[in-house]
PDB file of N, CA and C in Angstrom:
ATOM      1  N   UNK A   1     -47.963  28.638  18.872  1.00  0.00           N
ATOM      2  CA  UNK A   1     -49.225  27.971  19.070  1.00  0.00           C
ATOM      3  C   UNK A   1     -50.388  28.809  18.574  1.00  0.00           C
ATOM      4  N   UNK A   2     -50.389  30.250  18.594  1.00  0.00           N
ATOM      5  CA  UNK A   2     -51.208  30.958  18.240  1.00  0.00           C
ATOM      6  C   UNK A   2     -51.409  30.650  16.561  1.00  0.00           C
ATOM      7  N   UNK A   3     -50.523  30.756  15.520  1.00  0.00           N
ATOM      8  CA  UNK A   3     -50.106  30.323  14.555  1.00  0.00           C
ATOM      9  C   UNK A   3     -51.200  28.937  14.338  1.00  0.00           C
ATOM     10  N   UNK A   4     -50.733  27.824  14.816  1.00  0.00           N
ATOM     11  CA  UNK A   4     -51.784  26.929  14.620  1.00  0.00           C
ATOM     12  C   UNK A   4     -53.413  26.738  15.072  1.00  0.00           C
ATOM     13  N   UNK A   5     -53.568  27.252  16.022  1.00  0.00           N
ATOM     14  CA  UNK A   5     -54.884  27.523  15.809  1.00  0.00           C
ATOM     15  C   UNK A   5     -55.465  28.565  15.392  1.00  0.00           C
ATOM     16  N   UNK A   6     -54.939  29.751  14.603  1.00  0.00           N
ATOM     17  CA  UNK A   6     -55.246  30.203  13.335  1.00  0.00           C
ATOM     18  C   UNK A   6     -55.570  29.557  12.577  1.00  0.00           C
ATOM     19  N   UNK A   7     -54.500  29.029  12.051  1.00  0.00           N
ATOM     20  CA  UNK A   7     -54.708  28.046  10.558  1.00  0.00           C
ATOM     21  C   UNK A   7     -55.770  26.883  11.077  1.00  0.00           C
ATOM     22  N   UNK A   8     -55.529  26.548  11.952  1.00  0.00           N
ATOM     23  CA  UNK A   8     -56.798  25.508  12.398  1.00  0.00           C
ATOM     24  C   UNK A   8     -58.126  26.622  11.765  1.00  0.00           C
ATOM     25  N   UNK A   9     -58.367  27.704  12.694  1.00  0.00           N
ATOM     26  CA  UNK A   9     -59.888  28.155  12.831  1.00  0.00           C
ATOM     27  C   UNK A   9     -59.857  28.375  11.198  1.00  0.00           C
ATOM     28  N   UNK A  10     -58.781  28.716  10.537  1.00  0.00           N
ATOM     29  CA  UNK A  10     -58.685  29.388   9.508  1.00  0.00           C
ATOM     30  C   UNK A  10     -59.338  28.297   8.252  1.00  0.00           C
ATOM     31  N   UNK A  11     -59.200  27.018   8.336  1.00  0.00           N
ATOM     32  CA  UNK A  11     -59.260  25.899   7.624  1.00  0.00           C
ATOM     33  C   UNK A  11     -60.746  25.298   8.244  1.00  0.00           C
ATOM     34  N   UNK A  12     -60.705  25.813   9.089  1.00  0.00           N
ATOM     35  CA  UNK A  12     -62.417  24.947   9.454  1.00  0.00           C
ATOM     36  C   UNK A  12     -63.295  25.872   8.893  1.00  0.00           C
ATOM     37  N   UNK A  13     -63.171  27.127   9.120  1.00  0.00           N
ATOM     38  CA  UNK A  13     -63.958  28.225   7.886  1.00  0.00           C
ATOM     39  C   UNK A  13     -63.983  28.095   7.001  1.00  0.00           C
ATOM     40  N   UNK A  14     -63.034  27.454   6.099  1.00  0.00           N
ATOM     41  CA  UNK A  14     -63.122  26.968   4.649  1.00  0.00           C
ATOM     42  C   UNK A  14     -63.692  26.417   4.227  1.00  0.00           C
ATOM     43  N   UNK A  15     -63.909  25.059   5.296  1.00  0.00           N
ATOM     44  CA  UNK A  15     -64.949  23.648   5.222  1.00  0.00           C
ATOM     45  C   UNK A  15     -65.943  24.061   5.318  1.00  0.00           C
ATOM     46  N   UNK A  16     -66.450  25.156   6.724  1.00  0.00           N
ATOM     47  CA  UNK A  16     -67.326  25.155   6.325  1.00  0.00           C
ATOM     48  C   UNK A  16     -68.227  25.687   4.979  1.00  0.00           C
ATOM     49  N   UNK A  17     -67.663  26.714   4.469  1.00  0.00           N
ATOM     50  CA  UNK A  17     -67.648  27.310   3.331  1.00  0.00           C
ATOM     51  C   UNK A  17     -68.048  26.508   2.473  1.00  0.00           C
ATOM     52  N   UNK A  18     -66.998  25.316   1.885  1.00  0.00           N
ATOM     53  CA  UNK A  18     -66.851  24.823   1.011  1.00  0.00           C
ATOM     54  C   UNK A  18     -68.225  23.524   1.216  1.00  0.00           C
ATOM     55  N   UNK A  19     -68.842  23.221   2.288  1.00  0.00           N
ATOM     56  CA  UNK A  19     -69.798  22.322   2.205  1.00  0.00           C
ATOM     57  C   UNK A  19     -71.014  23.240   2.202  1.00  0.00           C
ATOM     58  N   UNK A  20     -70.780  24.179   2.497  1.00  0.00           N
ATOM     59  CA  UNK A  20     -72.188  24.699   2.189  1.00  0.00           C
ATOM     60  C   UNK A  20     -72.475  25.245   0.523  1.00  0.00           C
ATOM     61  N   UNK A  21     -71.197  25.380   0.343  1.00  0.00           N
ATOM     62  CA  UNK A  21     -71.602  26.253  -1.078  1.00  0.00           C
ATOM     63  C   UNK A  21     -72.090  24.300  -1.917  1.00  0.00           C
ATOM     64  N   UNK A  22     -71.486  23.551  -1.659  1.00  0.00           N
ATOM     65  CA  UNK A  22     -71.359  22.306  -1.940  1.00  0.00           C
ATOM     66  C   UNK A  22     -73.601  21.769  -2.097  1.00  0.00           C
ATOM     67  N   UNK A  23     -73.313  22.410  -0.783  1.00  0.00           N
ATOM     68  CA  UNK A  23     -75.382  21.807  -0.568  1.00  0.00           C
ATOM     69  C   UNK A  23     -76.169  23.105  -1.374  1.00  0.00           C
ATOM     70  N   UNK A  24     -75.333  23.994  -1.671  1.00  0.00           N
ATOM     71  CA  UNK A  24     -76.306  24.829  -2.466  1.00  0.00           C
ATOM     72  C   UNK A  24     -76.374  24.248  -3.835  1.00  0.00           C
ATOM     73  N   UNK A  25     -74.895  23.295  -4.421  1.00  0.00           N
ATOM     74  CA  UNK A  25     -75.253  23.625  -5.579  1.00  0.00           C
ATOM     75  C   UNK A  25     -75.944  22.347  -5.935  1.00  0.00           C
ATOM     76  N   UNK A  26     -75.572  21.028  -5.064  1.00  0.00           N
ATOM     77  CA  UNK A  26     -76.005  19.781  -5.073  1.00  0.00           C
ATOM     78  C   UNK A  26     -77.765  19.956  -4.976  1.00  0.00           C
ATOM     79  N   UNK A  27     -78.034  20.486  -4.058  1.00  0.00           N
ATOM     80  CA  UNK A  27     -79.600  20.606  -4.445  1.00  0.00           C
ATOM     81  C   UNK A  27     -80.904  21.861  -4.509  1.00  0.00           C
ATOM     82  N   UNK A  28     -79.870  22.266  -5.091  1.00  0.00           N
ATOM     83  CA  UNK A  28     -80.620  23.881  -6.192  1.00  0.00           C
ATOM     84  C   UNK A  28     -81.340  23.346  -6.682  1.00  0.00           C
ATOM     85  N   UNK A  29     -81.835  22.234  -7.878  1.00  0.00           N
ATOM     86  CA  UNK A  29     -83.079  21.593  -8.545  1.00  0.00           C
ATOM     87  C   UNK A  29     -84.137  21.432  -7.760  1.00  0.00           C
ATOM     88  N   UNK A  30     -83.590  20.943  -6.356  1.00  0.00           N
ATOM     89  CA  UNK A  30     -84.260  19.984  -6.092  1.00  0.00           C
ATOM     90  C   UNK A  30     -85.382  20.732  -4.921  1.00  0.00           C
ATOM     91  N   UNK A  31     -84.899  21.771  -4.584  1.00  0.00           N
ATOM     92  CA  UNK A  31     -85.976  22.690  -3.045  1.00  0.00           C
ATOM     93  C   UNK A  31     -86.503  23.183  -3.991  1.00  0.00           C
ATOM     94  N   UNK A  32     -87.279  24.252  -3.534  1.00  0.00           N
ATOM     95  CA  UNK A  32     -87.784  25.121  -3.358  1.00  0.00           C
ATOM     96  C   UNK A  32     -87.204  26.657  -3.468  1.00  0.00           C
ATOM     97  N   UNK A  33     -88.082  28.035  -3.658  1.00  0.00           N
ATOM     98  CA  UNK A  33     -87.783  29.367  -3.845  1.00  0.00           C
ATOM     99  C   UNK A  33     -86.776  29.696  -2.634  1.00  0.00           C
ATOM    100  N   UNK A  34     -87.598  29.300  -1.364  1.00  0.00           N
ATOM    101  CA  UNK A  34     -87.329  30.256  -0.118  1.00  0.00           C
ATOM    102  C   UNK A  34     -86.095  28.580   0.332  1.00  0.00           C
ATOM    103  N   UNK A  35     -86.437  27.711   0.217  1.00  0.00           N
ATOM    104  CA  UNK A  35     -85.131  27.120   0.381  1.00  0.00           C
ATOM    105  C   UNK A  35     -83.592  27.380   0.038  1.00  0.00           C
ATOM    106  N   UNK A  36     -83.421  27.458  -1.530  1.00  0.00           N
ATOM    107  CA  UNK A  36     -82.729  28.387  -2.148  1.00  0.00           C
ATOM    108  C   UNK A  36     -82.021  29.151  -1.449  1.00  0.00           C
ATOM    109  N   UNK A  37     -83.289  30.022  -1.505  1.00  0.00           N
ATOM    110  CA  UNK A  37     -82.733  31.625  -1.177  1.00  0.00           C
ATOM    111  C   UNK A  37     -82.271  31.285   0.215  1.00  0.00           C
ATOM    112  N   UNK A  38     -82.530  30.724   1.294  1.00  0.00           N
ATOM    113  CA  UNK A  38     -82.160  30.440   2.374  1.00  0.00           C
ATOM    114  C   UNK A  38     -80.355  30.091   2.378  1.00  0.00           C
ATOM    115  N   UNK A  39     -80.554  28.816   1.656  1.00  0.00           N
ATOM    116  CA  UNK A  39     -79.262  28.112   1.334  1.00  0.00           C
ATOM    117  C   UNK A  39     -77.835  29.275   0.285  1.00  0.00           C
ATOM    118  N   UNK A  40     -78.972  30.037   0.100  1.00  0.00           N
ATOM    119  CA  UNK A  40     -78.056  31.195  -1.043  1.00  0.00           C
ATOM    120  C   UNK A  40     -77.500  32.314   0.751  1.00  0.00           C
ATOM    121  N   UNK A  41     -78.203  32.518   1.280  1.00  0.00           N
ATOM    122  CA  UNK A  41     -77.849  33.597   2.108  1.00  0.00           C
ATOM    123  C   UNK A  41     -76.960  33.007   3.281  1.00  0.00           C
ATOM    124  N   UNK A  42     -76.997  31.453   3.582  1.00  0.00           N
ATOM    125  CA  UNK A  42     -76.258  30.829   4.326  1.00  0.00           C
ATOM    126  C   UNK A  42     -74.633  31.243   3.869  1.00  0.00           C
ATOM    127  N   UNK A  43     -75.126  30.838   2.355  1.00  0.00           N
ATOM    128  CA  UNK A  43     -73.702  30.981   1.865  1.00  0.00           C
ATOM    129  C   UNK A  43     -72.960  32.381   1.859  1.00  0.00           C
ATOM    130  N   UNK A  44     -73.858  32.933   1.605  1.00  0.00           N
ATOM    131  CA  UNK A  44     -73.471  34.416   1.199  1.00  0.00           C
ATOM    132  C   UNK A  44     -72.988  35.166   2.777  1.00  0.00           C
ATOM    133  N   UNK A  45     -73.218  34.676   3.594  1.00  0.00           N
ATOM    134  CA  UNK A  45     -73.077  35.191   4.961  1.00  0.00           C
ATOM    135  C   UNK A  45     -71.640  34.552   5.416  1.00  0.00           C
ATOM    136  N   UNK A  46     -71.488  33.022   4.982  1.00  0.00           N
ATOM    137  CA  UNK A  46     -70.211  32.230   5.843  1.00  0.00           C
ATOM    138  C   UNK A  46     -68.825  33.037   4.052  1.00  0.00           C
ATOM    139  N   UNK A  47     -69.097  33.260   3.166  1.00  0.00           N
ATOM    140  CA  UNK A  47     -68.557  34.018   2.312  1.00  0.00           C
ATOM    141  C   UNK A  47     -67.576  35.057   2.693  1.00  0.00           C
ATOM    142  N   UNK A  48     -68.627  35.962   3.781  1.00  0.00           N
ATOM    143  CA  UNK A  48     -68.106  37.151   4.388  1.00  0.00           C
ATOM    144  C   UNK A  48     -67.883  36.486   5.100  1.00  0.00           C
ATOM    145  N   UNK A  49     -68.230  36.265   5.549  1.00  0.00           N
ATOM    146  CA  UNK A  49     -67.099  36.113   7.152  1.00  0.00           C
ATOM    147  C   UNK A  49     -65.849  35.363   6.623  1.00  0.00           C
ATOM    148  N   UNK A  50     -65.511  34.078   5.720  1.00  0.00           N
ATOM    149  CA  UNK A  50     -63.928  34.425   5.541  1.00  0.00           C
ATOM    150  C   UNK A  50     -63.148  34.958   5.135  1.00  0.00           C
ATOM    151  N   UNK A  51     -63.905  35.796   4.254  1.00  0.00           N
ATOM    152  CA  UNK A  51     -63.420  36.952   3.315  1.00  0.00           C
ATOM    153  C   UNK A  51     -62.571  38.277   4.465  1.00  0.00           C
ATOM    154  N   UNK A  52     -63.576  38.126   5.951  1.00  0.00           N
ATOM    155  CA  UNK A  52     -63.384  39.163   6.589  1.00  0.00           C
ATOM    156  C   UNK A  52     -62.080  38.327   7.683  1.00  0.00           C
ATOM    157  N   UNK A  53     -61.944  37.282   7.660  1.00  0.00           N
ATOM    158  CA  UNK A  53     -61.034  36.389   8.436  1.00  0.00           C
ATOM    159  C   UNK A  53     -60.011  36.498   7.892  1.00  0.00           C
ATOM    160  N   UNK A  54     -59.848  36.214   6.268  1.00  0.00           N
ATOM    161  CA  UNK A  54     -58.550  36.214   5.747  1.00  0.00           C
ATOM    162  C   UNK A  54     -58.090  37.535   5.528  1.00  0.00           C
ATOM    163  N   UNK A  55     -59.077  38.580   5.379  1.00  0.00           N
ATOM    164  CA  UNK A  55     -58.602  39.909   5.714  1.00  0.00           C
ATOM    165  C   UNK A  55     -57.594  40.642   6.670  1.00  0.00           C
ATOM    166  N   UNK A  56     -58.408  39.839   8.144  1.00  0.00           N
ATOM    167  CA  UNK A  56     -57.740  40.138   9.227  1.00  0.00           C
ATOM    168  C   UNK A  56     -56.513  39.203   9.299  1.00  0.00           C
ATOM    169  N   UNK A  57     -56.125  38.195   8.876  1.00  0.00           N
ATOM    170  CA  UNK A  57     -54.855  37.148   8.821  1.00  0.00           C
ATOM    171  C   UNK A  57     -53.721  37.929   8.006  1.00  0.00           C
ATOM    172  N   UNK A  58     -54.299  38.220   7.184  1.00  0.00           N
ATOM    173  CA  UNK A  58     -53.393  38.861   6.170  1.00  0.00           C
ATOM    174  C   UNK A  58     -52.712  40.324   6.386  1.00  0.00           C
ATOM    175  N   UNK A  59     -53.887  41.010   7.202  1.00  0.00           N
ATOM    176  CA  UNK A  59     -52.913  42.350   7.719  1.00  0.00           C
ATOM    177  C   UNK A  59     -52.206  42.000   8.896  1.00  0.00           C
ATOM    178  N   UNK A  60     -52.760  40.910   9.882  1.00  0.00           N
ATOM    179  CA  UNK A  60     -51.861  40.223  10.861  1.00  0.00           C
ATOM    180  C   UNK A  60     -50.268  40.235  10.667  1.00  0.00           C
ATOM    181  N   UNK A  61     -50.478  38.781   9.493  1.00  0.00           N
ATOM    182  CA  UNK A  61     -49.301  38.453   8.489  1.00  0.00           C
ATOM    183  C   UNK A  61     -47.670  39.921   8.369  1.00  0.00           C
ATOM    184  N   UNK A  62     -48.954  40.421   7.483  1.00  0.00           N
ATOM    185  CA  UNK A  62     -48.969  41.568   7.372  1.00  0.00           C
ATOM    186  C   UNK A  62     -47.483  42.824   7.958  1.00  0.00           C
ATOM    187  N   UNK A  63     -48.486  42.514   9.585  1.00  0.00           N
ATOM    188  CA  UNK A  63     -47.615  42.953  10.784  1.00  0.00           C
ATOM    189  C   UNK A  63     -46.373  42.396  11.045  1.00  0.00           C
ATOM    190  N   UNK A  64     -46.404  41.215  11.238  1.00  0.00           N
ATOM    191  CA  UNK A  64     -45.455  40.484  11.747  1.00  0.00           C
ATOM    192  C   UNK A  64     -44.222  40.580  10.882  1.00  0.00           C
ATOM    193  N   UNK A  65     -44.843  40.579   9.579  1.00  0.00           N
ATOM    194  CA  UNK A  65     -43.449  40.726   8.732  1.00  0.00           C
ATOM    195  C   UNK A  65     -42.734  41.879   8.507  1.00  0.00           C
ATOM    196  N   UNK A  66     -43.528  43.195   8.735  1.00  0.00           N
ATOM    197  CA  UNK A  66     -42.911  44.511   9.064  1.00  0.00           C
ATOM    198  C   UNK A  66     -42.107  44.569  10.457  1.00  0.00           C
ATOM    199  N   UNK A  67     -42.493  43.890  11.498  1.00  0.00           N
ATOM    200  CA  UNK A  67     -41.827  43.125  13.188  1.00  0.00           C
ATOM    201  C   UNK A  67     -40.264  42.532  12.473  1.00  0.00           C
ATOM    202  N   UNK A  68     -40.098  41.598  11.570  1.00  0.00           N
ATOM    203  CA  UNK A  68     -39.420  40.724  11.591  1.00  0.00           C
ATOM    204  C   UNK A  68     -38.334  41.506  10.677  1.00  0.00           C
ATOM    205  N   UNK A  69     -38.535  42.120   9.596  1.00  0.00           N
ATOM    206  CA  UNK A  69     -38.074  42.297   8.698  1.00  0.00           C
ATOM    207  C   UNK A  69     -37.528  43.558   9.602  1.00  0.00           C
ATOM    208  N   UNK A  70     -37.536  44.821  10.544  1.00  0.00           N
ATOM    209  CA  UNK A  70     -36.940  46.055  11.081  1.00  0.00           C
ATOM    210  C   UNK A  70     -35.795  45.004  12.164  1.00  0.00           C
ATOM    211  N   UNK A  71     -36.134  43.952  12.307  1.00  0.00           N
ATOM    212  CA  UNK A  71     -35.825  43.036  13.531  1.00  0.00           C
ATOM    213  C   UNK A  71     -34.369  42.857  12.697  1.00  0.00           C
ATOM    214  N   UNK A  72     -34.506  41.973  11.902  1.00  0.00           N
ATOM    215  CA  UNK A  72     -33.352  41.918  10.944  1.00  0.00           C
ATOM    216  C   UNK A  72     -33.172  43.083  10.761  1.00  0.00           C
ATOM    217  N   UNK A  73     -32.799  44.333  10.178  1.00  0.00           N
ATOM    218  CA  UNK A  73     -32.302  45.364   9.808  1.00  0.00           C
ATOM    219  C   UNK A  73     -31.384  46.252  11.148  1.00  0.00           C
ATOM    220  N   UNK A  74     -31.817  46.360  11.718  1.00  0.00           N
ATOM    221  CA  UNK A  74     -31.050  46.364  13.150  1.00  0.00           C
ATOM    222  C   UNK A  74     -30.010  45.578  13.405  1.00  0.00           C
ATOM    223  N   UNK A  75     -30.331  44.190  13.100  1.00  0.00           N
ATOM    224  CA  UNK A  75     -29.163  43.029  13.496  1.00  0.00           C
ATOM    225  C   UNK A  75     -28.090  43.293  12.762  1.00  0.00           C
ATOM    226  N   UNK A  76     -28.170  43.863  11.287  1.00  0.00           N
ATOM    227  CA  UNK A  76     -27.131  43.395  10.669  1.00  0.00           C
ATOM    228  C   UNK A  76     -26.991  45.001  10.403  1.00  0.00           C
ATOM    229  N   UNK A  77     -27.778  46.642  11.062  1.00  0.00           N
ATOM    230  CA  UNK A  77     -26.797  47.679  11.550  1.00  0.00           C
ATOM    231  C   UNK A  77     -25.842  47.272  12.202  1.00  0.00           C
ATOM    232  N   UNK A  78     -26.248  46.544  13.908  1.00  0.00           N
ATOM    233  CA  UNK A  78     -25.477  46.529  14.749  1.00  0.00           C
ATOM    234  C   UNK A  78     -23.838  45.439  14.208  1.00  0.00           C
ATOM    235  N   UNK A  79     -24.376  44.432  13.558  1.00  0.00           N
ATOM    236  CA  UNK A  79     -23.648  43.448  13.284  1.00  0.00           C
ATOM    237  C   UNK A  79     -23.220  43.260  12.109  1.00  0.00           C
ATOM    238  N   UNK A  80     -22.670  44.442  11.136  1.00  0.00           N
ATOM    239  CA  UNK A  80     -22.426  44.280   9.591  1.00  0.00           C
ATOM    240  C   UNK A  80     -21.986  43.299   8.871  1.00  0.00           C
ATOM    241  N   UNK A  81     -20.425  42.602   9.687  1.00  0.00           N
ATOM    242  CA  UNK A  81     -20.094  41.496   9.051  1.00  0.00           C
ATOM    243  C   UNK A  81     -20.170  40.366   9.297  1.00  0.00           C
ATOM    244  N   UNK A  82     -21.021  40.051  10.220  1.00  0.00           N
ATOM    245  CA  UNK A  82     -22.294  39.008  10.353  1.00  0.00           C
ATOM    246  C   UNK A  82     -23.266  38.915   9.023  1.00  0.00           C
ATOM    247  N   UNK A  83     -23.620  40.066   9.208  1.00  0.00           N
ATOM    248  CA  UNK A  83     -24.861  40.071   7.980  1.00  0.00           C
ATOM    249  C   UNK A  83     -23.994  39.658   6.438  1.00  0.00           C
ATOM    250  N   UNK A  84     -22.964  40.040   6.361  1.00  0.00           N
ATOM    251  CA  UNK A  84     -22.167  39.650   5.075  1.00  0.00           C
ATOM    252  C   UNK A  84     -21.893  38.409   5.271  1.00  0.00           C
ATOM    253  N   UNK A  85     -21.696  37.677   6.535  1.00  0.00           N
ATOM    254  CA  UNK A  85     -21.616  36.242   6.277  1.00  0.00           C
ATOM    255  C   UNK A  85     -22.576  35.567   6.137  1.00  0.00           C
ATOM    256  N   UNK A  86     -23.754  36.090   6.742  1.00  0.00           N
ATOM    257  CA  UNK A  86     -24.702  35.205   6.225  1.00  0.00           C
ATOM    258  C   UNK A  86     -25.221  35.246   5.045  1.00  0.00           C
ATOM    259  N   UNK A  87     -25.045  36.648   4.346  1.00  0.00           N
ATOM    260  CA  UNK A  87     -26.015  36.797   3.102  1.00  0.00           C
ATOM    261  C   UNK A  87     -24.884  35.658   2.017  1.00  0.00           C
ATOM    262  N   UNK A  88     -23.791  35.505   2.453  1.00  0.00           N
ATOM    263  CA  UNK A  88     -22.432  34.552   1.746  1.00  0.00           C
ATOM    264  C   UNK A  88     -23.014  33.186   1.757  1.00  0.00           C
ATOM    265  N   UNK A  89     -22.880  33.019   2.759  1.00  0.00           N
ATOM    266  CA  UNK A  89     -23.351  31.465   3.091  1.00  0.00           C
ATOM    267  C   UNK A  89     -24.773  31.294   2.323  1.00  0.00           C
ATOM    268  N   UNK A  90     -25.660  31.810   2.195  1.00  0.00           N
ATOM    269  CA  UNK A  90     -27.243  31.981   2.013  1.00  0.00           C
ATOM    270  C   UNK A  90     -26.898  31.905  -0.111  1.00  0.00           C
ATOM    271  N   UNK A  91     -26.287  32.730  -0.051  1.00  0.00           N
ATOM    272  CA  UNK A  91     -25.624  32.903  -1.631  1.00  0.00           C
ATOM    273  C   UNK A  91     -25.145  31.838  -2.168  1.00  0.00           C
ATOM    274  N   UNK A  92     -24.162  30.759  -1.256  1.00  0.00           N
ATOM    275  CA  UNK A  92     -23.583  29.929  -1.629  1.00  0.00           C
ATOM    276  C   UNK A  92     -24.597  28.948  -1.725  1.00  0.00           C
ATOM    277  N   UNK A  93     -25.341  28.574  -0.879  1.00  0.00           N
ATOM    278  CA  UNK A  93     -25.875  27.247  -0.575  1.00  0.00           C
ATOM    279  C   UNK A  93     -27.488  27.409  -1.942  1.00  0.00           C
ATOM    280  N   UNK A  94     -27.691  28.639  -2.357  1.00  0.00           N
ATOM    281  CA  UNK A  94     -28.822  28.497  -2.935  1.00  0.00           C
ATOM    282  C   UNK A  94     -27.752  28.593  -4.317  1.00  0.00           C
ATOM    283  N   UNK A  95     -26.502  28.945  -4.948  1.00  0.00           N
ATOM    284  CA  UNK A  95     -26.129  28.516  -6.051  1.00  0.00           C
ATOM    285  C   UNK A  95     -25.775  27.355  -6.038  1.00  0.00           C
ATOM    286  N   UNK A  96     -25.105  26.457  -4.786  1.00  0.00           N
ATOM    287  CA  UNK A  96     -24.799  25.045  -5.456  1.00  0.00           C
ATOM    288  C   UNK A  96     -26.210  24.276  -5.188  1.00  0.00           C
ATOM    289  N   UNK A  97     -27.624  24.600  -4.786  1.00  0.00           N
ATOM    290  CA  UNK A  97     -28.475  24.235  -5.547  1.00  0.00           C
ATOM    291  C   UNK A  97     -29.281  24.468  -6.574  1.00  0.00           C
ATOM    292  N   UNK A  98     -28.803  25.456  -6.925  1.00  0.00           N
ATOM    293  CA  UNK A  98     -29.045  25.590  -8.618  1.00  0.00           C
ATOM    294  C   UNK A  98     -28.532  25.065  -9.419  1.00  0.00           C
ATOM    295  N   UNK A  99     -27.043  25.120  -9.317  1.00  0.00           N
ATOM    296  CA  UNK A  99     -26.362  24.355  -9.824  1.00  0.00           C
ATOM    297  C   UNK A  99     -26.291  23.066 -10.174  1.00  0.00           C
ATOM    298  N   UNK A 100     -27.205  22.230  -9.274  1.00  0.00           N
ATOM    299  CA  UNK A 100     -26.936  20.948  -9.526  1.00  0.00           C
ATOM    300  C   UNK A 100     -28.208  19.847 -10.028  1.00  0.00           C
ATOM    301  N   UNK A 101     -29.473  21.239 -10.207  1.00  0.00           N
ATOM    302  CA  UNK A 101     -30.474  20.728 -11.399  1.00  0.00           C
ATOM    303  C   UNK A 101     -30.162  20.748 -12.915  1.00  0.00           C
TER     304      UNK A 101
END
């Protein structure tokens, strides 16, 4: 659940992003200096901040996959020919779909 409302908060930052950069460029002709510049620093501010969001997602990410990946490595110390059956099975099933494009 944490997972989805990430990507939730993660995707509403975008929008907002993406409509503001949207009203900067739709009516740049049409304001004013300090409007502009207003509408320029709106942007330039919600910029960073997802820049600094996907930052933090990504070393998150990051984490979890260094978690997951020692997680597995352990399993298949403790459990060797487990791990050979699965990497078999995993082998098989991705050549007979290669195979059959």
């Amino acid at each position: 659940m944490v997972k989805d409302s990430t990507s939730e908060h993660l995707r509403a930052e975008l929008k907002s992003l993406a409509d503001t950069l949207e009203e900067v460029l739709r009516g740049s002709s049409q304001k004013s200096k300090a409007e502009f510049d207003s509408l320029r620093s709106k942007a330039e501010n919600a910029l960073q901040e997802t820049r600094s969001r996907l930052g933090e997602s990504g070393d998150r990410l990051a984490e979890q996959t260094k978690v997951v990946a020692e997680k597995a490595d352990e399993y298949v110390h403790e459990n060797p020919w487990a791990g050979i059956g699965i990497g078999a099975v995993v082998g098989f099933v991705l050549g007979a779909l290669i195979t059959r494009r």
